[in-house]
C-alpha atoms as a PDB file:
ATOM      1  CA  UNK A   1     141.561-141.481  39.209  1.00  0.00           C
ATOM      2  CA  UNK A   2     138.430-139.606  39.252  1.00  0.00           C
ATOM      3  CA  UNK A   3     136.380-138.812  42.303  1.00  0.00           C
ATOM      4  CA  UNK A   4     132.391-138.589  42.163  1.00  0.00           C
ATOM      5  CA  UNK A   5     129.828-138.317  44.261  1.00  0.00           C
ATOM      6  CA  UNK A   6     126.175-139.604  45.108  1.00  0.00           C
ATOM      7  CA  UNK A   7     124.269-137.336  46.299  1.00  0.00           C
ATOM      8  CA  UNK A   8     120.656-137.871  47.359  1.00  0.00           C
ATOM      9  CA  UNK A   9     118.199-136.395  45.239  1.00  0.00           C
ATOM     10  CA  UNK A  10     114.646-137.977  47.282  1.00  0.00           C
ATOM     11  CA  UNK A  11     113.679-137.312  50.816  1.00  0.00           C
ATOM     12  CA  UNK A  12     112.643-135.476  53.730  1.00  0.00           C
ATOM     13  CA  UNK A  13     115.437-132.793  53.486  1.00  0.00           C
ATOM     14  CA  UNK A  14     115.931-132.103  50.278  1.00  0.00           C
ATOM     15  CA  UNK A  15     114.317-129.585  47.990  1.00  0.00           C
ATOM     16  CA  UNK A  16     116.021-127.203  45.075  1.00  0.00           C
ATOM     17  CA  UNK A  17     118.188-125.320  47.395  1.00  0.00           C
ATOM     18  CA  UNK A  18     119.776-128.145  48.989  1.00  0.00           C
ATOM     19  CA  UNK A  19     120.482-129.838  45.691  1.00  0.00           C
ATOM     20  CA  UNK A  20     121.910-126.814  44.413  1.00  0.00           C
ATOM     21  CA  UNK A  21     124.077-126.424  47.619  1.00  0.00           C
ATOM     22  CA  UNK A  22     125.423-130.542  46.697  1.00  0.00           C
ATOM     23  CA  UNK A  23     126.226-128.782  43.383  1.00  0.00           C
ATOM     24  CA  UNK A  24     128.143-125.941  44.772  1.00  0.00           C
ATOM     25  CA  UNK A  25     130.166-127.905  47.578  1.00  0.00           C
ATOM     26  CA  UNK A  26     130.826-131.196  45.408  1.00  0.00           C
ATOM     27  CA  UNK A  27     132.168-128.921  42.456  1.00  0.00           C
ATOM     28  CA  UNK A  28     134.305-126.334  45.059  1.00  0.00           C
ATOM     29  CA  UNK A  29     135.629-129.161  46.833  1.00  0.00           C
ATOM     30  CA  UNK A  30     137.332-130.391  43.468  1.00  0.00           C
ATOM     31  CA  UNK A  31     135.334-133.745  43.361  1.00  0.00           C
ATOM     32  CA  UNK A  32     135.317-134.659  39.372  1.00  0.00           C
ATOM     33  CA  UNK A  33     131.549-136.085  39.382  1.00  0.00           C
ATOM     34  CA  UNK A  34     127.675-135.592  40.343  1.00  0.00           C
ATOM     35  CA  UNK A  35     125.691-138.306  40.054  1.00  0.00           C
ATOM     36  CA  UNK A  36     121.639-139.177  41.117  1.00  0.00           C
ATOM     37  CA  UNK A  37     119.563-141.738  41.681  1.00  0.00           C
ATOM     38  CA  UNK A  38     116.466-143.038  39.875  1.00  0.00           C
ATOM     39  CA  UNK A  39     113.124-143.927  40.650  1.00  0.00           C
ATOM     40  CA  UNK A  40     110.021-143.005  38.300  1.00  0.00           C
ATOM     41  CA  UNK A  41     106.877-144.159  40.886  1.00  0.00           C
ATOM     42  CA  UNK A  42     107.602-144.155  44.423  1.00  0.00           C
ATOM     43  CA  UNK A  43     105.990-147.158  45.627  1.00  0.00           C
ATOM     44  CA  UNK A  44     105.517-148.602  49.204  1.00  0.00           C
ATOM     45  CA  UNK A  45     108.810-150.479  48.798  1.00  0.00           C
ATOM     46  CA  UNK A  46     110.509-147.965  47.401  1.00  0.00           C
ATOM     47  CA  UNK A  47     109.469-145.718  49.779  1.00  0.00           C
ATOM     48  CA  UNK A  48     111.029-147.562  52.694  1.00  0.00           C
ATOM     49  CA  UNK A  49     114.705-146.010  51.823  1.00  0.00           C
ATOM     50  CA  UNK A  50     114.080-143.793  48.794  1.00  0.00           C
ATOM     51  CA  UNK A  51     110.517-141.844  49.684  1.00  0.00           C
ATOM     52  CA  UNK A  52     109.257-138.561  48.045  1.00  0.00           C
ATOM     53  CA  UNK A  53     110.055-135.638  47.193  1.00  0.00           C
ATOM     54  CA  UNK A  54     112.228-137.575  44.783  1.00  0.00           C
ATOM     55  CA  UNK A  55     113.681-135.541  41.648  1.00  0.00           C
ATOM     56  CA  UNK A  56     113.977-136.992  38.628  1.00  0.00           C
ATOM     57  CA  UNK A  57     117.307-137.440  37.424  1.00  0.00           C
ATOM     58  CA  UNK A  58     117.260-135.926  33.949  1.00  0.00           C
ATOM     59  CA  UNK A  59     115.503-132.541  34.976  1.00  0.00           C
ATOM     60  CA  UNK A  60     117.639-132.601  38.193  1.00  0.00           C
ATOM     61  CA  UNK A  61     120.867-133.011  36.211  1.00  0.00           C
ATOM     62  CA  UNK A  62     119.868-130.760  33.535  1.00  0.00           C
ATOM     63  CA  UNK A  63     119.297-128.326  36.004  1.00  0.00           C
ATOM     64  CA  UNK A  64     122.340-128.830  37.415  1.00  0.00           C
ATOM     65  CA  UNK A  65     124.371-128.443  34.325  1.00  0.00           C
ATOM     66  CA  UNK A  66     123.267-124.560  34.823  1.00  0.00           C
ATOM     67  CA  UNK A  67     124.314-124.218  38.028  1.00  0.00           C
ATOM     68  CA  UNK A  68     127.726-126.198  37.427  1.00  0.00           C
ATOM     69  CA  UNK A  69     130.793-125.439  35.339  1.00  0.00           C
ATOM     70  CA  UNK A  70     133.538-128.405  35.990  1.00  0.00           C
ATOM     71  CA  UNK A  71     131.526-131.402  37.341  1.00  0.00           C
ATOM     72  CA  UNK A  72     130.628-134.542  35.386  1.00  0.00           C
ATOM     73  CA  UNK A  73     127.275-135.548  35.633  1.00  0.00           C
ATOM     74  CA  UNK A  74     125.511-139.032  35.571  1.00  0.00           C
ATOM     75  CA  UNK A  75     123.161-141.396  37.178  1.00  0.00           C
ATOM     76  CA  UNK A  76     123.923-144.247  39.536  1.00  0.00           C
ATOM     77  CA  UNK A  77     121.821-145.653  38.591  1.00  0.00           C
ATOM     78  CA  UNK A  78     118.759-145.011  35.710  1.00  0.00           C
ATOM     79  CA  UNK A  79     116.639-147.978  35.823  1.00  0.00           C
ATOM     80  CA  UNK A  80     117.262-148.921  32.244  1.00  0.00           C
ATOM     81  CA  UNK A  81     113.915-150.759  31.735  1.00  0.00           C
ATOM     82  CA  UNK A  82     111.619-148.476  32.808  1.00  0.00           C
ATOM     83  CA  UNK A  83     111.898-146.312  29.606  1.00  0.00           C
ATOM     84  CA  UNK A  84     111.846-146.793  25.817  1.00  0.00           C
ATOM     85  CA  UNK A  85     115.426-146.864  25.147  1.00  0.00           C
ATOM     86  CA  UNK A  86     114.820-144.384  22.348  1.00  0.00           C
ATOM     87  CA  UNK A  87     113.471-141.852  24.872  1.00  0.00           C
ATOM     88  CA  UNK A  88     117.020-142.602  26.802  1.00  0.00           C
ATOM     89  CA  UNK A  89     118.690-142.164  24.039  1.00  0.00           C
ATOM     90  CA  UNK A  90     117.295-138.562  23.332  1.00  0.00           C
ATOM     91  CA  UNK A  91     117.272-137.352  27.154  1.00  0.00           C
ATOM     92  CA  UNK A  92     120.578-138.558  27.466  1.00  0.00           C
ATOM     93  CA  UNK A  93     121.759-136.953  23.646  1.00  0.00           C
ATOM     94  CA  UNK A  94     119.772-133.709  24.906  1.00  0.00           C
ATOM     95  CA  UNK A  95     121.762-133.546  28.315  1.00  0.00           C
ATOM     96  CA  UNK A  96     125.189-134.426  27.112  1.00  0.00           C
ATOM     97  CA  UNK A  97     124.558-131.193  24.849  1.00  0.00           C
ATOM     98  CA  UNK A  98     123.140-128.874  27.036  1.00  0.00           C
ATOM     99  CA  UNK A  99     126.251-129.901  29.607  1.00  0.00           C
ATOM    100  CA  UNK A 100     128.594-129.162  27.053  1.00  0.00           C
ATOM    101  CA  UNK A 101     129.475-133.209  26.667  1.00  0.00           C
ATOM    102  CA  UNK A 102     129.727-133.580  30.745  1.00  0.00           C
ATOM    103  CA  UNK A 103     127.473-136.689  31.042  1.00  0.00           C
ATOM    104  CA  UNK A 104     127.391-140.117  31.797  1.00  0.00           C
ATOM    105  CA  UNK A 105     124.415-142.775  31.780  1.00  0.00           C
ATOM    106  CA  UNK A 106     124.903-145.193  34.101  1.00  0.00           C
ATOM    107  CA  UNK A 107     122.409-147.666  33.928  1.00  0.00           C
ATOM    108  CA  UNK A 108     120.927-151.405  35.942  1.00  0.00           C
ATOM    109  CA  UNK A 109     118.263-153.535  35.862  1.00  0.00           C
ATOM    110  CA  UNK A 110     116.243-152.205  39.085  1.00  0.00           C
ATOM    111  CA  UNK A 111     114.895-154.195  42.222  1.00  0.00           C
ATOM    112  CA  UNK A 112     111.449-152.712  43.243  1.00  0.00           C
ATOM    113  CA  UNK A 113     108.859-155.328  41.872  1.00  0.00           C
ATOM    114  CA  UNK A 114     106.154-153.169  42.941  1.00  0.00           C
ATOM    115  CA  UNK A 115     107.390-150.309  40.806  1.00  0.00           C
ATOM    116  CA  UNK A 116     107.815-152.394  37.878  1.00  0.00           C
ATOM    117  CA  UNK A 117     104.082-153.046  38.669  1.00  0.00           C
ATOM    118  CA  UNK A 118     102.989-149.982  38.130  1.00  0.00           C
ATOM    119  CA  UNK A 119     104.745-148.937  35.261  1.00  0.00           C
ATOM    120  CA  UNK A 120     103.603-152.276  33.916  1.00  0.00           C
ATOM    121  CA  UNK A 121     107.137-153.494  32.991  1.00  0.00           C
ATOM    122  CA  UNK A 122     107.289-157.403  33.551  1.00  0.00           C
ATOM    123  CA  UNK A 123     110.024-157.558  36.836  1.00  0.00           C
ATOM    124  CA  UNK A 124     111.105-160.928  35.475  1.00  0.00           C
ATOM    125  CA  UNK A 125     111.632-159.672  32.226  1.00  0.00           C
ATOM    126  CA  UNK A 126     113.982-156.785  33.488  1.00  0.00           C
ATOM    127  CA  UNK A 127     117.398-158.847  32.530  1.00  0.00           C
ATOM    128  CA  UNK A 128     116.187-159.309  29.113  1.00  0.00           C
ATOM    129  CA  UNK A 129     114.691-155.842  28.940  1.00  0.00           C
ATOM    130  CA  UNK A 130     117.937-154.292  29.853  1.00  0.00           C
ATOM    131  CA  UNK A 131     120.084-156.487  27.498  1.00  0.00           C
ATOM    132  CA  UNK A 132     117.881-154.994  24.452  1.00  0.00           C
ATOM    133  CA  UNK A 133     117.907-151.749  25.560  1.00  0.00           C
ATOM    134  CA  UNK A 134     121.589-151.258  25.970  1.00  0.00           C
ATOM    135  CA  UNK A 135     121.777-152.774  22.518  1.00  0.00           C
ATOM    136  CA  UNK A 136     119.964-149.911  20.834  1.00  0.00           C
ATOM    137  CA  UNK A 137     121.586-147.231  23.115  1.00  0.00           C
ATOM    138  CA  UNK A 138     124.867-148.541  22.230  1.00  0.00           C
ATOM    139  CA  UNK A 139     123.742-148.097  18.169  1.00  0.00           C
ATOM    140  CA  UNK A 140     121.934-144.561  19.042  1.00  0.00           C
ATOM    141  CA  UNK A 141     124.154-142.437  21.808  1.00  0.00           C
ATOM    142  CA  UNK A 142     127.764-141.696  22.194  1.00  0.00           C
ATOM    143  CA  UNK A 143     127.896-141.274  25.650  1.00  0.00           C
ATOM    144  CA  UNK A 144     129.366-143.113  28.307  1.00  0.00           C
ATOM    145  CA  UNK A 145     127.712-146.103  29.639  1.00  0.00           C
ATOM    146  CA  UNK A 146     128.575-147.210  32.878  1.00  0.00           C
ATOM    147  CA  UNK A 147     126.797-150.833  33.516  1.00  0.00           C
ATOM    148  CA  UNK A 148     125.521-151.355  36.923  1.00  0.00           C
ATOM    149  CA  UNK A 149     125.278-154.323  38.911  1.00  0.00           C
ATOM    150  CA  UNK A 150     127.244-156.854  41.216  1.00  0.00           C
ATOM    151  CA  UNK A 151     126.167-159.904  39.913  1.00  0.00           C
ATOM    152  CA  UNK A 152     127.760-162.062  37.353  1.00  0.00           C
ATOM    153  CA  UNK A 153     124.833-161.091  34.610  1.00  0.00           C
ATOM    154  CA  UNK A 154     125.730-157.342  35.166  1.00  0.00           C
ATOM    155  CA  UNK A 155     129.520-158.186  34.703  1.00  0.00           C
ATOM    156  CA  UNK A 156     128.754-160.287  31.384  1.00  0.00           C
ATOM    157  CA  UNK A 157     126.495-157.125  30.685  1.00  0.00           C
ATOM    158  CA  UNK A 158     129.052-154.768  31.342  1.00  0.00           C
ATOM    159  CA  UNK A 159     131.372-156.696  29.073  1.00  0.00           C
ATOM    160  CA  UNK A 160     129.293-156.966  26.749  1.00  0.00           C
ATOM    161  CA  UNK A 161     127.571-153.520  25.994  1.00  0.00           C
ATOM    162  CA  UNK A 162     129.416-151.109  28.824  1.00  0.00           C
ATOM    163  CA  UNK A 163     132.299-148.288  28.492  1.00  0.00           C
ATOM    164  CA  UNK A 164     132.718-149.384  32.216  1.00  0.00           C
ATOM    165  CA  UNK A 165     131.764-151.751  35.014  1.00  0.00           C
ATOM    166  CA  UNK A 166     129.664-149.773  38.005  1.00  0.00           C
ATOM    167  CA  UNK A 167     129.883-152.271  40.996  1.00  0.00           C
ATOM    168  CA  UNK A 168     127.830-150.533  43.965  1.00  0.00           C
ATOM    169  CA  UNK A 169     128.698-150.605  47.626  1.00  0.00           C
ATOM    170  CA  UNK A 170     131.609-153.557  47.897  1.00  0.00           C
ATOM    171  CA  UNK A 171     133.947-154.801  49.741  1.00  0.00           C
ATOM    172  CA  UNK A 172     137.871-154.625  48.321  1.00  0.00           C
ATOM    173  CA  UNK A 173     138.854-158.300  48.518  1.00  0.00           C
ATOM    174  CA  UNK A 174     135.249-159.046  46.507  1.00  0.00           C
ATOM    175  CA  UNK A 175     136.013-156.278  44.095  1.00  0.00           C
ATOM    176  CA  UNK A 176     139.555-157.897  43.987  1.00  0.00           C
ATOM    177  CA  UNK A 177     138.602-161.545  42.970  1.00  0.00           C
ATOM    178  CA  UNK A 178     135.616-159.816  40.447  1.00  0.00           C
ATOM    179  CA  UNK A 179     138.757-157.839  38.798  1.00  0.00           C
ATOM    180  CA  UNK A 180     140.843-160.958  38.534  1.00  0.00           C
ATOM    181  CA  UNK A 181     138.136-163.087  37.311  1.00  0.00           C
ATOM    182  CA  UNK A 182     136.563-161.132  33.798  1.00  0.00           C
ATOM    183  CA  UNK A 183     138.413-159.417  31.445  1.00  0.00           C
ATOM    184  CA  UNK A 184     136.507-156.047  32.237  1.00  0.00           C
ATOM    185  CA  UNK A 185     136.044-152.556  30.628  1.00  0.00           C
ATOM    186  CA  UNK A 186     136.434-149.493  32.404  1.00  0.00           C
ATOM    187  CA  UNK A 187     136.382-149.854  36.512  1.00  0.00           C
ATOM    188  CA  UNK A 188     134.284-147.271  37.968  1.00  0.00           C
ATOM    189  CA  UNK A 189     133.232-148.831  41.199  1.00  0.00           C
ATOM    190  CA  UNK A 190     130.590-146.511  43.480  1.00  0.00           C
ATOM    191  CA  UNK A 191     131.540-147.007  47.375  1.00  0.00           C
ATOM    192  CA  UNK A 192     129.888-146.096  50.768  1.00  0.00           C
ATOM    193  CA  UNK A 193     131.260-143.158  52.886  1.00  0.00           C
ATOM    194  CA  UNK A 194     131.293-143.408  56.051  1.00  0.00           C
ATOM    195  CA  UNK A 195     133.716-142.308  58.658  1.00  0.00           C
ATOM    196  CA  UNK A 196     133.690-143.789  61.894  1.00  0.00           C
ATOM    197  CA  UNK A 197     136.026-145.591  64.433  1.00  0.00           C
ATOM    198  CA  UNK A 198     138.076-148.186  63.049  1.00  0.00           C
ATOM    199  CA  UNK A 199     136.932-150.670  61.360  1.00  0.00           C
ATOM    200  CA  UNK A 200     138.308-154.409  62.098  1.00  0.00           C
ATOM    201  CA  UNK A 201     135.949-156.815  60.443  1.00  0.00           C
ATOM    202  CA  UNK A 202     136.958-158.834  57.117  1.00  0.00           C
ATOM    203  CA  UNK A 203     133.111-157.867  55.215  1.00  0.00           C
ATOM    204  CA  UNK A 204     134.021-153.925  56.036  1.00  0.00           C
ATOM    205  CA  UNK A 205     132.644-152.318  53.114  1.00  0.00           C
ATOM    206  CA  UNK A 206     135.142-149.912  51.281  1.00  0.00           C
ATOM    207  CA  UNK A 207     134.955-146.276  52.146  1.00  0.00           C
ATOM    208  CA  UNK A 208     133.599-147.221  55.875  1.00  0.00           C
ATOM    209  CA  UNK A 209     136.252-146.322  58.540  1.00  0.00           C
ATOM    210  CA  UNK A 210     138.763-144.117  59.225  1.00  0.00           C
ATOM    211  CA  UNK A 211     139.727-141.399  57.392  1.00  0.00           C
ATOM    212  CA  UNK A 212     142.570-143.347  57.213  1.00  0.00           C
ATOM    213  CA  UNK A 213     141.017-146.321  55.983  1.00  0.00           C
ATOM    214  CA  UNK A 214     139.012-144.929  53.954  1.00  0.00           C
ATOM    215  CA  UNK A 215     142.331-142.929  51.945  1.00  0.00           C
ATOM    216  CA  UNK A 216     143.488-146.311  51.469  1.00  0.00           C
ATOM    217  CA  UNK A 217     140.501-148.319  50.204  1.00  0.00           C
ATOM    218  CA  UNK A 218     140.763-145.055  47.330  1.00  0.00           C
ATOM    219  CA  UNK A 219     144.766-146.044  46.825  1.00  0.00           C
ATOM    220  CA  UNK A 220     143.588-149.883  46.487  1.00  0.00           C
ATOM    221  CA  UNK A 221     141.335-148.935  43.820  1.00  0.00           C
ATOM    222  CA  UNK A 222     143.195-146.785  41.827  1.00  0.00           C
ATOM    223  CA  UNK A 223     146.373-149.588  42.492  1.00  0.00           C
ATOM    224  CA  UNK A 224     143.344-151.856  41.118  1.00  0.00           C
ATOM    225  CA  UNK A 225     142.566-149.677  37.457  1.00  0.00           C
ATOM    226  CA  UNK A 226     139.798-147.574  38.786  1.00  0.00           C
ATOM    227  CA  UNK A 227     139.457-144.970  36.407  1.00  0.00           C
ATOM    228  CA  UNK A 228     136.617-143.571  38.980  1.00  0.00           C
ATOM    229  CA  UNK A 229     135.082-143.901  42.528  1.00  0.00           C
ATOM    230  CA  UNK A 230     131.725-142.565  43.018  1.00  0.00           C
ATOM    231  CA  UNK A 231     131.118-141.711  47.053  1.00  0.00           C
ATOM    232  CA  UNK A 232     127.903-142.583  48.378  1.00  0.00           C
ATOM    233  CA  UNK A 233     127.478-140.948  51.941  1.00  0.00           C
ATOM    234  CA  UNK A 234     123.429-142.312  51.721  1.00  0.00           C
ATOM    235  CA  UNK A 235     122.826-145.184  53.774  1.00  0.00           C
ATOM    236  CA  UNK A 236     119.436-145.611  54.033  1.00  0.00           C
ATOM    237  CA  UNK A 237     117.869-143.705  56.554  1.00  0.00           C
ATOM    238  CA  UNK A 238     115.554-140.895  54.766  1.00  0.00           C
ATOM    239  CA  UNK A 239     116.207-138.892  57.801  1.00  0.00           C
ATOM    240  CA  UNK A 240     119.127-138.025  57.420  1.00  0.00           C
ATOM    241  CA  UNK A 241     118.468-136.110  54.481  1.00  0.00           C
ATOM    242  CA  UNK A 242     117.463-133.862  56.651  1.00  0.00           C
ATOM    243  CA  UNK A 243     121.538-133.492  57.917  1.00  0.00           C
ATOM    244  CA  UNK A 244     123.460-133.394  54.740  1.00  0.00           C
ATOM    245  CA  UNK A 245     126.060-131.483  56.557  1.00  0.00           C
ATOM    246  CA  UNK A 246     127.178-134.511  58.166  1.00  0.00           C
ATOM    247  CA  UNK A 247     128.001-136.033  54.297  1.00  0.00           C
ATOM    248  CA  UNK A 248     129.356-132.684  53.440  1.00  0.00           C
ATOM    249  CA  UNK A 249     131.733-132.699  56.304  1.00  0.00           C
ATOM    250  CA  UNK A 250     133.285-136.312  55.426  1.00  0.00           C
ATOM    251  CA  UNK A 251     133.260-134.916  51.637  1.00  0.00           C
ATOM    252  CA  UNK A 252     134.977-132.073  53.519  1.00  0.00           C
ATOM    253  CA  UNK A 253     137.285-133.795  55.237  1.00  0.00           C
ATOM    254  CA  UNK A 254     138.412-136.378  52.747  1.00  0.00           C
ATOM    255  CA  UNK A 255     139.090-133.964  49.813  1.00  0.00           C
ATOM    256  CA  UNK A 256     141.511-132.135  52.720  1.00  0.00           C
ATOM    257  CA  UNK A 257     143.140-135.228  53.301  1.00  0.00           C
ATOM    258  CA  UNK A 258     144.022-136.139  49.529  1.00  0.00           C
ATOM    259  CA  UNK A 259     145.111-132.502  48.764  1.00  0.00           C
ATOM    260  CA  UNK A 260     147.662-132.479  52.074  1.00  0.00           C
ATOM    261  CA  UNK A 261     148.796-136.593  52.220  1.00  0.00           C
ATOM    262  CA  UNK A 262     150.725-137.296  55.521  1.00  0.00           C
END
């Protein structure tokens, strides 16, 4: 099972140098995947968790690609409707070339009504939009398509048009029943990461407790078909973009932990 990460690329504290540090420690920790965020106008509502500077996820990953070697790299996710899919499809052709085939789209519907506003995308036309989309991308692109999305339209639209399903921020006896339910593609859940004191509660969110917990909520999955785990150690407070080497340290300390078991 593959390990990713999801690092922030918006806020406060980050610029070019800190995402180019992310780069360097997520790749020389031996994590297997990089993967950004998406937003194309950051409006009052997206603002709230996601505000500016935020970098673009193409040019940021492109970038990247020249300052990486090893790493996968993808978003988590692109807001599929906010583009003409033809445009995805040659960003997303250009990039998986220029990384030397190391990229994958993931892709979801989006949530910010008031950026759909001003890109002048209808928001209740977003399912739709995204069903159509990922119907020419699948005829145009041959890269990986991770489908987004915890509801049970993203799992039919994960079945239906995905290389894999990209469930964001669960918990494992949800993620359990989900598995059980739908004949799926391709598991690739992205989790939270948090370490802190233990955890007792029956809605803990997988990849918040514990070191100890945590190590097992990764054994679950990979006991569950996970073919990846994207870690997300963002949890909604711009600030502490400003601190990334409190995420780097968990990164830190979990890689150490799965290289050494007890």
């Amino acid at each position: 099972m593959q390990l990713g990460v999801n690092v922030p690329n918006f806020g406060p504290g980050t610029d070019p140098g800190v995402l180019r540090e992310w780069g360097r420690i997520v790749e020389g920790l031996g994590f297997d995947l990089l993967m950004l965020s998406d937003h194309v106008a950051v409006t009052p509502d997206v603002a709230q968790r996601y505000p500016e500077p935020f970098y673009e996820p193409f040019t940021t990953l492109s970038w990247l690609a020249g300052v990486t070697t090893r790493l996968r790299l993808g978003t988590t996710v692109l807001v599929l409707p906010y583009r003409h899919p033809l445009l995805v499809a040659r960003m997303a052709t250009n990039l998986q070339q220029l990384s030397d085939g190391r990229f994958v789209l993931g892709v979801g519907v989006g949530w910010a009504r008031q950026e759909f506003d001003a890109l002048g995308v209808p928001f209740t036309e977003r399912g739709r939009l995204t069903d159509d989309y990922l119907s020419t991308l699948r005829e145009t692109i041959s890269v990986p398509i991770w489908v987004g999305g915890n509801s049970d339209a993203a799992i039919r639209r994960a079945v239906r048009f995905g290389d894999a399903w990209h469930p964001l921020r669960v918990t494992l006896p949800w993620l359990r029943a989900a598995v059980a339910k739908h004949a799926l593609p391709a598991l690739t859940p992205r989790i939270a990461l948090r370490l802190t004191a233990p955890v007792d509660d029956p809605g803990r969110l997988a990849g918040v407790g514990t070191i100890e917990q945590v190590l097992d909520d990764l054994d679950q999955l990979e006991q569950l078909g996970a073919e990846a785990v994207v870690l997300d150690p963002y949890h909604g407070d711009p600030e502490d973009t400003r601190r990334p080497d409190i995420a780097w340290q968990a990164l830190t300390a979990l890689a150490t932990h799965r290289r050494t078991p007890s």
